[in-house]
C-alpha atoms as a PDB file:
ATOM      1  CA  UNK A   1     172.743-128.140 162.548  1.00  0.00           C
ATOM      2  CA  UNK A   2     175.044-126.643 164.860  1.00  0.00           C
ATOM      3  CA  UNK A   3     177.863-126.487 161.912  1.00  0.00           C
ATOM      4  CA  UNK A   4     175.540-125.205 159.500  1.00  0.00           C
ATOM      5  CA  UNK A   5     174.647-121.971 161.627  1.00  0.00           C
ATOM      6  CA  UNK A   6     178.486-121.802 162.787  1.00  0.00           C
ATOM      7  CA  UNK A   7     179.394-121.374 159.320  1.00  0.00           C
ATOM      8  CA  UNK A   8     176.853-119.197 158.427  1.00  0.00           C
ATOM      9  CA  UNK A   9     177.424-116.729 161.480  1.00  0.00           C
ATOM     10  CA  UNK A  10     179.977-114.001 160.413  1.00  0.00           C
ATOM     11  CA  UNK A  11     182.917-114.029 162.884  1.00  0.00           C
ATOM     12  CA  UNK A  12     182.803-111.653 165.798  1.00  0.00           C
ATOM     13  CA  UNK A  13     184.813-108.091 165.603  1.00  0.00           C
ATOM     14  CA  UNK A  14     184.414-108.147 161.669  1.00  0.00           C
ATOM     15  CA  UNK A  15     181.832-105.464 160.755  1.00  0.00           C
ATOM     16  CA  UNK A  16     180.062-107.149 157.097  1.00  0.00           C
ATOM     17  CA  UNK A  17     181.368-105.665 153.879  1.00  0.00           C
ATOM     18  CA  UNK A  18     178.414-103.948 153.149  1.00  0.00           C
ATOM     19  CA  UNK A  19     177.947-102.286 155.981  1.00  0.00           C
ATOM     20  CA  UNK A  20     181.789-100.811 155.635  1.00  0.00           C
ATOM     21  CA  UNK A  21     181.296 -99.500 152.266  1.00  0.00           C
ATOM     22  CA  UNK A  22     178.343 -97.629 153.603  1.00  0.00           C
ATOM     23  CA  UNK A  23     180.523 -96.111 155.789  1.00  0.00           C
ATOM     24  CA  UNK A  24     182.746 -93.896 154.004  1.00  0.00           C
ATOM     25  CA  UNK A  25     180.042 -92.431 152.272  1.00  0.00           C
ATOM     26  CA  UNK A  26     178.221 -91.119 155.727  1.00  0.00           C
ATOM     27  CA  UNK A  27     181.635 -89.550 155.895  1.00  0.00           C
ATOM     28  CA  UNK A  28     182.049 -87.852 152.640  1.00  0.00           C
ATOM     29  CA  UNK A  29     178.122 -86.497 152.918  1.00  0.00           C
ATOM     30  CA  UNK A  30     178.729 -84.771 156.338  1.00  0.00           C
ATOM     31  CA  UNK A  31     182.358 -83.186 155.502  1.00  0.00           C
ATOM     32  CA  UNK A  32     180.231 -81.964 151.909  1.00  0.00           C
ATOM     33  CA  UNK A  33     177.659 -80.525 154.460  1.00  0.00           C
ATOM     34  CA  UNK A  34     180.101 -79.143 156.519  1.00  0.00           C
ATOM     35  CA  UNK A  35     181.731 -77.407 153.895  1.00  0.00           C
ATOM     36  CA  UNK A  36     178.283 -75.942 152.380  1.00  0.00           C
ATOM     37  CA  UNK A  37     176.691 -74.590 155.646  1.00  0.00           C
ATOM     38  CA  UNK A  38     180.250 -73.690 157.597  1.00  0.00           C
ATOM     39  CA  UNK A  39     182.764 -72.916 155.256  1.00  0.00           C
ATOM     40  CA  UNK A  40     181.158 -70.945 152.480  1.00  0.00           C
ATOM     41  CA  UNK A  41     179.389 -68.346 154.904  1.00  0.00           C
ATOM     42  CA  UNK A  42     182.981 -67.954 156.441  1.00  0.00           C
ATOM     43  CA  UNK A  43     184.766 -67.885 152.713  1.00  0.00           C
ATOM     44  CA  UNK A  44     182.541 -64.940 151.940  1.00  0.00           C
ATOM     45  CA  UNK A  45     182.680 -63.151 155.224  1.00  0.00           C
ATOM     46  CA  UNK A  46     186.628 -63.206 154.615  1.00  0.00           C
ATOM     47  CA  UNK A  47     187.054 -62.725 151.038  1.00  0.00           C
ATOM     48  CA  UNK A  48     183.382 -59.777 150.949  1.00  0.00           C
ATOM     49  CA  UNK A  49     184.923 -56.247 151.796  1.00  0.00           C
ATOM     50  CA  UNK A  50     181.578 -54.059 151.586  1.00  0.00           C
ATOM     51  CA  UNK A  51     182.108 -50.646 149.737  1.00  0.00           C
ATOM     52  CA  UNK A  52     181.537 -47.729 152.111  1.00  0.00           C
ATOM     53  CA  UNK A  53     179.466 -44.711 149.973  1.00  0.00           C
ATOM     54  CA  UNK A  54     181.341 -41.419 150.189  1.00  0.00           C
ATOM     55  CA  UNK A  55     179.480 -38.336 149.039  1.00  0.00           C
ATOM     56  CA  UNK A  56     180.860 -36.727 146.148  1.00  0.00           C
ATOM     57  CA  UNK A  57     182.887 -34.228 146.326  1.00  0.00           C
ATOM     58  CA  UNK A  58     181.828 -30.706 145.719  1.00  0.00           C
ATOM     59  CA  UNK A  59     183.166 -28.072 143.555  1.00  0.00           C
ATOM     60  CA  UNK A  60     184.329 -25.022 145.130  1.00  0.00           C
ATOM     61  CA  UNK A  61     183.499 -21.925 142.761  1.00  0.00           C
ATOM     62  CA  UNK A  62     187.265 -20.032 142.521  1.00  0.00           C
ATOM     63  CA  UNK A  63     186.840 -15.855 141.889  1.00  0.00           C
ATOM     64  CA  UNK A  64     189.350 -15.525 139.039  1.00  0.00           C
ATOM     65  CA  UNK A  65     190.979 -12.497 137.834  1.00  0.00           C
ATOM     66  CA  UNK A  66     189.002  -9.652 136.050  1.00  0.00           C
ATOM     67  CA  UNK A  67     192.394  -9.673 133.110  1.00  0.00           C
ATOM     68  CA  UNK A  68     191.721 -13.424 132.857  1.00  0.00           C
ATOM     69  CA  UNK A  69     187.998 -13.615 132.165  1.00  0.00           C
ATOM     70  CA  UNK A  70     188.083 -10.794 129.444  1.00  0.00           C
ATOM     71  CA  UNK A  71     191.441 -10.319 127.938  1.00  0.00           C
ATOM     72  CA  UNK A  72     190.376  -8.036 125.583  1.00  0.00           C
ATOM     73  CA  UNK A  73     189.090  -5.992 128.361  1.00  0.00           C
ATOM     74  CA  UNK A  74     192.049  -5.540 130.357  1.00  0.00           C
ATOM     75  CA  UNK A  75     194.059  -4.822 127.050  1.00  0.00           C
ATOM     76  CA  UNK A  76     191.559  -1.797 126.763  1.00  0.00           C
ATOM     77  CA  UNK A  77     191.767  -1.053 130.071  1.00  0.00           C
ATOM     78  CA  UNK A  78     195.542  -0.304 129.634  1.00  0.00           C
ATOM     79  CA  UNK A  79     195.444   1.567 127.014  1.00  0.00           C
ATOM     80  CA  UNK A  80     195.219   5.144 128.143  1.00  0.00           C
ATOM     81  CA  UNK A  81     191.942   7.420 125.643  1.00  0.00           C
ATOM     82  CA  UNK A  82     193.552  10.038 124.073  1.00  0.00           C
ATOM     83  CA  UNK A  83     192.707  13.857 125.268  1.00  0.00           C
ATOM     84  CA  UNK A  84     190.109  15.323 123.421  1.00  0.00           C
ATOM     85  CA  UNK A  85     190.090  18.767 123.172  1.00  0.00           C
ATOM     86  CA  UNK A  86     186.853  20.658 122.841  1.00  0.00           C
ATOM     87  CA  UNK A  87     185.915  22.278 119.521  1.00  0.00           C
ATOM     88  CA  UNK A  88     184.121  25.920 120.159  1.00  0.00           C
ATOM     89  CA  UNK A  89     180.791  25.769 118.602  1.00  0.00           C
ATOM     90  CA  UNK A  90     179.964  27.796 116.098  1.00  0.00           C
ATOM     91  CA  UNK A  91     178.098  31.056 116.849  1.00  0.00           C
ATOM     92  CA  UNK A  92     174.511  30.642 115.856  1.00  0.00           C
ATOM     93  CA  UNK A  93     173.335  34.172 114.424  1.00  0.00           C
ATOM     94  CA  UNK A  94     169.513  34.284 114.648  1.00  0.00           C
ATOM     95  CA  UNK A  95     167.809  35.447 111.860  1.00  0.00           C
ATOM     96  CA  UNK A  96     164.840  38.050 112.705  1.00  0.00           C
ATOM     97  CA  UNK A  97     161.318  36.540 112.586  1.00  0.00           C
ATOM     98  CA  UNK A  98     159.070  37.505 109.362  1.00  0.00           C
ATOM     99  CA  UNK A  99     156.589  39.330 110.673  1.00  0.00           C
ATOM    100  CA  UNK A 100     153.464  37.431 110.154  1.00  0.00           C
ATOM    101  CA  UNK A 101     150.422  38.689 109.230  1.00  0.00           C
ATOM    102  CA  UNK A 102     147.662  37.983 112.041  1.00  0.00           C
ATOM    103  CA  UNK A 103     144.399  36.619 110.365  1.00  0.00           C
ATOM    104  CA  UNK A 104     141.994  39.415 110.930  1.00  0.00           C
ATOM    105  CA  UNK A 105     139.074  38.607 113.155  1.00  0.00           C
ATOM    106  CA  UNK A 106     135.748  38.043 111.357  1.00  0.00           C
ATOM    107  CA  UNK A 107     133.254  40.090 113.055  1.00  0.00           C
ATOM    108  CA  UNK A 108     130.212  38.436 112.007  1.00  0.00           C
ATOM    109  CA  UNK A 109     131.331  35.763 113.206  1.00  0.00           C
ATOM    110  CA  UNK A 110     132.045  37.347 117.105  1.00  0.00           C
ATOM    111  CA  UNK A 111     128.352  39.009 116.558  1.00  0.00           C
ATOM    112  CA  UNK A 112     126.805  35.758 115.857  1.00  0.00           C
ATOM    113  CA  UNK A 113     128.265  34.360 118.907  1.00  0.00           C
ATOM    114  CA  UNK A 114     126.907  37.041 120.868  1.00  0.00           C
ATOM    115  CA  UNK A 115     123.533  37.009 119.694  1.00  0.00           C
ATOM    116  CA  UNK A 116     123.894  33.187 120.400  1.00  0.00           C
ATOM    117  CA  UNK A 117     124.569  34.158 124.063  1.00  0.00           C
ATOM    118  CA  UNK A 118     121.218  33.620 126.136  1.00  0.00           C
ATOM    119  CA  UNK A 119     120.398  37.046 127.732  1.00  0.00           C
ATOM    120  CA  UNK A 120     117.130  37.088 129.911  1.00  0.00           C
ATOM    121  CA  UNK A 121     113.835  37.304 128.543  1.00  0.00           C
ATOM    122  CA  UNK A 122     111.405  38.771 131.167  1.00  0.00           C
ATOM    123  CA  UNK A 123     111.274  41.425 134.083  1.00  0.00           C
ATOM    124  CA  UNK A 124     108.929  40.912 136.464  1.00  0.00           C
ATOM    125  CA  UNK A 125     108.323  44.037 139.426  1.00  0.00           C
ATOM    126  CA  UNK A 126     105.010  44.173 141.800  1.00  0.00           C
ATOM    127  CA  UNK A 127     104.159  45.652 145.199  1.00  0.00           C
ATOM    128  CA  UNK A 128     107.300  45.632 147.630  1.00  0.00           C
ATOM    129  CA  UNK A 129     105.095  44.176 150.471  1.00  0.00           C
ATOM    130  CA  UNK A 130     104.675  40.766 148.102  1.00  0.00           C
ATOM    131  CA  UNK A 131     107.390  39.228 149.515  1.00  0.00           C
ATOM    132  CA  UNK A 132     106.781  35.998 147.976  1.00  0.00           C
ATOM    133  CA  UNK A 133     109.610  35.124 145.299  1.00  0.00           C
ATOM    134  CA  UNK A 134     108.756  31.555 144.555  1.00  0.00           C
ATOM    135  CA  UNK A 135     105.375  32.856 143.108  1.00  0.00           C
ATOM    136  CA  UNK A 136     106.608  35.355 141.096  1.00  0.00           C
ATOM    137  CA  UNK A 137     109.160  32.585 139.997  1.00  0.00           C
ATOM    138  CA  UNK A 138     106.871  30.768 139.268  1.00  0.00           C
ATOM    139  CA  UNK A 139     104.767  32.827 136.955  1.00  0.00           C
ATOM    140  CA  UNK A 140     107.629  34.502 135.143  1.00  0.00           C
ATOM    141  CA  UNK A 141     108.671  31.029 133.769  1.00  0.00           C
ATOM    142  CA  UNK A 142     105.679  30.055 132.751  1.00  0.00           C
ATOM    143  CA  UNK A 143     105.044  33.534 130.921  1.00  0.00           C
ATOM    144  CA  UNK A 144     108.712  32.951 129.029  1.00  0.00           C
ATOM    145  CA  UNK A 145     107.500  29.722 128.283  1.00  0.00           C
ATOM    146  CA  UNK A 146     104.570  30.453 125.899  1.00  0.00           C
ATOM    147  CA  UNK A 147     106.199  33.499 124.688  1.00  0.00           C
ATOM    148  CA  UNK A 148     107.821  32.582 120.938  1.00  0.00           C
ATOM    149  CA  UNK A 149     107.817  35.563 118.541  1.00  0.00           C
ATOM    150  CA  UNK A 150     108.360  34.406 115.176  1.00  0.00           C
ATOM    151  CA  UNK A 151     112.300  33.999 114.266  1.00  0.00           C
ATOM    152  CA  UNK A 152     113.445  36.616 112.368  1.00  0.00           C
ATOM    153  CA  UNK A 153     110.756  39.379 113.242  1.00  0.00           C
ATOM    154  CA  UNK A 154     113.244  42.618 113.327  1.00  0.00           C
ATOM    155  CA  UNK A 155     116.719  42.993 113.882  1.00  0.00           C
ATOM    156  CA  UNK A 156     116.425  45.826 116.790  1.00  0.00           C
ATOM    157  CA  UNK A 157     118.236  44.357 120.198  1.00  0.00           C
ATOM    158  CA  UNK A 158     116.162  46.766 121.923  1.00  0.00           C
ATOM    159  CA  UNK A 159     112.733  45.366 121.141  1.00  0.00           C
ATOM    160  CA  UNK A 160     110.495  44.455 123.960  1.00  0.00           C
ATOM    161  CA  UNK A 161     106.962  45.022 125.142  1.00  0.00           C
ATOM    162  CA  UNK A 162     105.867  46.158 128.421  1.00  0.00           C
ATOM    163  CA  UNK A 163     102.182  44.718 130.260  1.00  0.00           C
ATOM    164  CA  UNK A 164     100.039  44.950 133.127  1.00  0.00           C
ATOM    165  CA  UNK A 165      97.530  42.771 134.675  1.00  0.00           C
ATOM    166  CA  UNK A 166      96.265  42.140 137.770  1.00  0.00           C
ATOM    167  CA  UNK A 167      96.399  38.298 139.275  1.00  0.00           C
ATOM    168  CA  UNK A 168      93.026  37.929 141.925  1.00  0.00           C
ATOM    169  CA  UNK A 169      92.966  35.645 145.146  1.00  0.00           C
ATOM    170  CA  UNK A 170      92.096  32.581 143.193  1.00  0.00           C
ATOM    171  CA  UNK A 171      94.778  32.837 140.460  1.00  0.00           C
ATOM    172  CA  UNK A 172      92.738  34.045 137.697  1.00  0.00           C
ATOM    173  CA  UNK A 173      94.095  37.004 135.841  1.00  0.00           C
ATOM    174  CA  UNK A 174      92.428  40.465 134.183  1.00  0.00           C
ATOM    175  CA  UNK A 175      92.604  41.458 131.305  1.00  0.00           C
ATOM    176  CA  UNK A 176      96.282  42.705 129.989  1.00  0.00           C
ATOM    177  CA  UNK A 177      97.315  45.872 128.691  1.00  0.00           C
ATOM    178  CA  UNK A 178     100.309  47.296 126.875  1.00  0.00           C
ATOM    179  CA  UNK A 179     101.760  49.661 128.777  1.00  0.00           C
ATOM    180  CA  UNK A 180     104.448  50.470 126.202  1.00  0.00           C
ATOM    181  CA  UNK A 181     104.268  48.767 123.016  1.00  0.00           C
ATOM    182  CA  UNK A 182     107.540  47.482 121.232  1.00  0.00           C
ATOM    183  CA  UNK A 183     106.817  49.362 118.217  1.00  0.00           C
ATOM    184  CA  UNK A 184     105.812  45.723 116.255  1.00  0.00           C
ATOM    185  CA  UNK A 185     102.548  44.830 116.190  1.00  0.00           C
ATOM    186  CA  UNK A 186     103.389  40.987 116.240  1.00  0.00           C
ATOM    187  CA  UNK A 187     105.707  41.438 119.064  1.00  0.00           C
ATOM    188  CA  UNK A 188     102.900  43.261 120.844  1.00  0.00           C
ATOM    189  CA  UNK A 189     100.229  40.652 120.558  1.00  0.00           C
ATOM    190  CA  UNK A 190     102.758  37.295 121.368  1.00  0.00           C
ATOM    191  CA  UNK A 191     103.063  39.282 124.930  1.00  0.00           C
ATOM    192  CA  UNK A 192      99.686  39.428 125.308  1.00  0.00           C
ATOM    193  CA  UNK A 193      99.164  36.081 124.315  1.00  0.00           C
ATOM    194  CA  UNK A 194     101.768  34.417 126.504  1.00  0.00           C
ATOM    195  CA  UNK A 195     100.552  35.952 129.659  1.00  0.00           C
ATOM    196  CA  UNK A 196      96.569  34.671 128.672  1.00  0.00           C
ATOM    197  CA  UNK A 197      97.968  31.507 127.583  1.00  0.00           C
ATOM    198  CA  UNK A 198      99.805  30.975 131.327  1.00  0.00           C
ATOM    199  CA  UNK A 199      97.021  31.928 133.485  1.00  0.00           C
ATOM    200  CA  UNK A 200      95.490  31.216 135.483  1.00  0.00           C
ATOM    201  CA  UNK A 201      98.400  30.615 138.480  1.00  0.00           C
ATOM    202  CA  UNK A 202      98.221  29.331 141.863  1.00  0.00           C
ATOM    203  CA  UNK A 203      96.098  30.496 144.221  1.00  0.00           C
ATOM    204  CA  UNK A 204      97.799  34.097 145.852  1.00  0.00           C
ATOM    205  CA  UNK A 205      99.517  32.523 149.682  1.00  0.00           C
ATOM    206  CA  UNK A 206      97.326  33.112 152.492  1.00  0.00           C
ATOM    207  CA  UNK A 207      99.826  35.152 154.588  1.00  0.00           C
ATOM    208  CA  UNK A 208      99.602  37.717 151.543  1.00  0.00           C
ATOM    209  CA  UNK A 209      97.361  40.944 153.528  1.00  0.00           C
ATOM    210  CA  UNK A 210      96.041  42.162 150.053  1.00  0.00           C
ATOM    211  CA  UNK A 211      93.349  40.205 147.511  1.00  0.00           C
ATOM    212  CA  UNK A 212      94.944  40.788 144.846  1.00  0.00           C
ATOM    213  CA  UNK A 213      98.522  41.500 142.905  1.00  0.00           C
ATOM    214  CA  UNK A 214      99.382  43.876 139.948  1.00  0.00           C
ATOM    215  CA  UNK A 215     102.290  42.822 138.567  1.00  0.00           C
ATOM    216  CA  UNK A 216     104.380  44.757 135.470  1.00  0.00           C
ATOM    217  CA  UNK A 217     106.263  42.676 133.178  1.00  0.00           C
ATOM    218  CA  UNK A 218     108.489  43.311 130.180  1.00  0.00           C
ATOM    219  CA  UNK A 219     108.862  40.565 127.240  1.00  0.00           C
ATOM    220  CA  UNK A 220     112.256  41.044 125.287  1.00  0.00           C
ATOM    221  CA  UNK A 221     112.483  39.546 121.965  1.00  0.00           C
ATOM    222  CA  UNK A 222     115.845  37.338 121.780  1.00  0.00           C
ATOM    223  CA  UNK A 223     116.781  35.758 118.932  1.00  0.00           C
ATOM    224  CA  UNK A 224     116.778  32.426 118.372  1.00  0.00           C
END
């Protein structure tokens, strides 16, 4: 027994061959290791030169000579125009105007337009101490109102009829008379007839000292 496990023992100081082929290959891993984690990060810092950014450069705008930008403009600008001396303009003879003929003024025409001018139609006179004028307004506009002579009822500018009537407190009227007839009969009675037709008017204004008003008032006949 005691040979057997002497010869089976491995001598002392000899490390077994499998254990010393393990060996080199502990080795080889950590220098591989070493190289990875220590060496490469150093390789790069060494051999990596970062590239610093520069800003471009800028262009710098250069003024260049007038002769250079346009040749043909300095080549003008050298050449000296040529004196030009005024020609004397020619004397311009006027010629006497024709004496034109003025169109003659159609008088017709200038009489229609007066006739077409309004001229009044009424006069209206009463006491002086009726010092009322918005009455007498009053009923003179309503007497021109009614009053239409026919159109065309005489040519005379001169035609007009003359009446009197008397207005009473409460506005009603008398009966009207020609004072001085027109010389036309129809003329004449459209007078009358406006003045009836317009009454009766307001009542006469209390401050008024008389009862009653006698007014005169002359119709002209205006064309129309």
């Amino acid at each position: 027994m005691t040979a057997l496990t002497a010869a089976a023992a491995p001598p002392r100081g000899k490390v077994p061959t499998s254990e010393a082929s393990f060996i080199p290959v502990v080795i080889a891993s950590l220098a591989f290791h070493l190289v990875i984690f220590a060496g490469i990060p150093f390789l790069a810092r060494v051999l990596y030169h970062a590239e610093k950014y520069e800003r471009p450069k800028t262009f710098t705008l250069v003024n260049m000579p007038k002769a250079l930008e346009h040749p043909a403009a300095a080549r003008a600008a050298q050449v000296k125009p040529k004196a030009v001396t005024p020609v004397p303009s020619k004397s311009r003879t006027k010629t006497p105007a024709k004496n034109e003929e003025k169109p003659r003024e159609n008088n017709d025409q200038l009489n229609e337009l007066l006739d077409a001018i309004p001229t009044k139609v009424s006069d209206l006179s009463v006491e002086e101490n009726f010092k009322y004028n918005w009455y007498l307004q009053n009923m003179q506009s309503r007497i021109e109102e009614n009053f239409k002579p026919p159109m065309g009822l005489t040519d005379r500018k001169d035609a007009a009829v003359v009446v009197t009537f008397t207005v009473y407190e409460a506005g009603n009227i008398s009966a009207v008379t020609i004072v001085q007839s027109s010389g036309i009969p129809t003329l004449d009675n459209c007078g009358v007839k406006a003045v009836e037709a317009s009454a009766p008017f307001g009542k006469l204004p209390l401050t008024f000292s008389d009862k009653k008003l006698d007014p005169t008032l002359t119709l002209y006949y205006v064309k129309k």
